[in-house]
Every structure is written in C-alpha cells, then in structure tokens.
Protein backbone atom coordinates (compact mmCIF):
# COMPACT_ATOMS: atom_id res chain seq x y z
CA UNK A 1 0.00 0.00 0.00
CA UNK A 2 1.35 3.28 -0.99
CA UNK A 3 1.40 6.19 1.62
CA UNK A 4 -0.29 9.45 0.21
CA UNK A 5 2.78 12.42 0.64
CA UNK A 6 3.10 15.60 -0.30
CA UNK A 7 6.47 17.91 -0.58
CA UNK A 8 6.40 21.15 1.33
CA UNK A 9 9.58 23.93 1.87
CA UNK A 10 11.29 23.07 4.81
CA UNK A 11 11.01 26.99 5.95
CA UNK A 12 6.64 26.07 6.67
CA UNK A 13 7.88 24.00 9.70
CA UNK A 14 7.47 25.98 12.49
CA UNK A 15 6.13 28.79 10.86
CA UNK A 16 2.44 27.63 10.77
CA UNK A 17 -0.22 28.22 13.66
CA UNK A 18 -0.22 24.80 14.43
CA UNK A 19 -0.65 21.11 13.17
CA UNK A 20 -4.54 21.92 12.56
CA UNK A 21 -3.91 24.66 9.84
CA UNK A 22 -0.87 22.41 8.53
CA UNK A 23 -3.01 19.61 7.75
CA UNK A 24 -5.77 21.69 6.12
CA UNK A 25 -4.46 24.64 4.72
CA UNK A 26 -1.28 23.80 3.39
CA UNK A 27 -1.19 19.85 2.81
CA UNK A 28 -4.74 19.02 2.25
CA UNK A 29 -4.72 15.99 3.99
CA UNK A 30 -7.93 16.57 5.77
CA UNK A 31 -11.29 17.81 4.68
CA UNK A 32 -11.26 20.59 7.50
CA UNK A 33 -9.99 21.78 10.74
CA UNK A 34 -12.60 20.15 12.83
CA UNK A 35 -11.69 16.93 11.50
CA UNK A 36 -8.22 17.73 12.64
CA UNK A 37 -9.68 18.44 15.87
CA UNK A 38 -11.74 15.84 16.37
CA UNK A 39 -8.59 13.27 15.65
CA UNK A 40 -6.67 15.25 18.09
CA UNK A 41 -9.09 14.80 21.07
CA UNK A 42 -10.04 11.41 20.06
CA UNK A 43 -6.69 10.27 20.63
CA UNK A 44 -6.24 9.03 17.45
CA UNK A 45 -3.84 11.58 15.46
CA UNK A 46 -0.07 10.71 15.72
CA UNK A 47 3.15 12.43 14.13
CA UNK A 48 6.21 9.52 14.34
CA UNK A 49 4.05 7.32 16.37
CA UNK A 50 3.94 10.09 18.98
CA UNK A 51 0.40 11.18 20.08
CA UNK A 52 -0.76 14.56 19.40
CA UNK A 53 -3.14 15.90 22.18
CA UNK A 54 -2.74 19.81 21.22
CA UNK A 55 -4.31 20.78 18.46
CA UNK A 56 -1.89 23.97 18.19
CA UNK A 57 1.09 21.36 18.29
CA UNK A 58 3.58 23.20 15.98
CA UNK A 59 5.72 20.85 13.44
CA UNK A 60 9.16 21.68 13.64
CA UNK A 61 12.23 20.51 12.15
CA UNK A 62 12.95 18.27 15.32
CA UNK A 63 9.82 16.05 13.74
CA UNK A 64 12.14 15.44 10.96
CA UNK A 65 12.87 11.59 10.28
CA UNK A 66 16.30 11.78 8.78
CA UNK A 67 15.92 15.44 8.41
CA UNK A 68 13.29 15.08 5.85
CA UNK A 69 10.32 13.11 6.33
CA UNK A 70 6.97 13.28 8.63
CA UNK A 71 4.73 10.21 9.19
CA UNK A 72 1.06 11.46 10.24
CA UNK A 73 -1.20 9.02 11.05
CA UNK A 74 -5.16 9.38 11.79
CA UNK A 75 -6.40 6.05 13.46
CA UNK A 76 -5.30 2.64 12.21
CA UNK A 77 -5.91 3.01 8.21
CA UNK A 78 -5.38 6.98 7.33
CA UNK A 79 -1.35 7.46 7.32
CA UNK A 80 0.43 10.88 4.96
CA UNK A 81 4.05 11.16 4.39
CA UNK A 82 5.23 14.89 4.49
CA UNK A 83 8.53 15.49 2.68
CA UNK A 84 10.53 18.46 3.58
CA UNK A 85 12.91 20.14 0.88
C-alpha cells in the first residue's frame, strides 16, 4: 500500500499556527480543521508514532525523520508522508 505524501519547503515548519492549519491549509490531507480536531481529542492523530493531544502542536524541524520526512497518522488506516525540501 502506498502512503499518500506531499512535498512542502522546509522553511513552513514551524512557521504555521499549528498542526490543525498544517493539515488543512497547506497539505490538504484533511477535509477541514474540525476533522483535525476531532482526531486530536479522540486520541487518534499521531506524528512519528507520537500522540498529538494539542491541536496547536507546531511541526518543527525536530519532527524530521532523517531530516526530511513526517509520518502522520489518523487512526489505524489513514497514514500521509510529508517530505521536507
């Protein structure tokens, strides 16, 4: 099964509100913010396996997996690849 990604400049990280606006606005991987939400306090939205319970959780460079990839996951099925250049 092949991950969905999408490439984004490296200078976004950190510079967005938060994961919500990420997600939405700029990547497209969900439909809208309150679907971000609603992952977040469900428990079920993870960056690197790590759970996300802020939904202004800022993305960072530190998320980097060898300083170029980030694994999002929504649940057990929904996972998107970001890929920083």
């Amino acid at each position: 099964m092949e991950i969905p990604s999408r490439v984004i400049s490296i200078s976004i990280l950190g510079e967005t509100p938060g994961i919500t606006e990420l997600l939405t606005d700029h990547l497209g991987f969900f439909g809208s913010r309150s679907e971000v939400r609603r992952a977040i306090n469900g428990k079920a939205l993870s960056i690197n396996k790590r759970k996300i319970e802020d939904p202004e959780h800022k993305i960072d460079r530190h998320d980097l997996i060898a300083e170029k990839f980030i694994l999002i996951e929504s649940g057990k099925k929904k996972k998107f690849m970001i890929i920083a250049e």
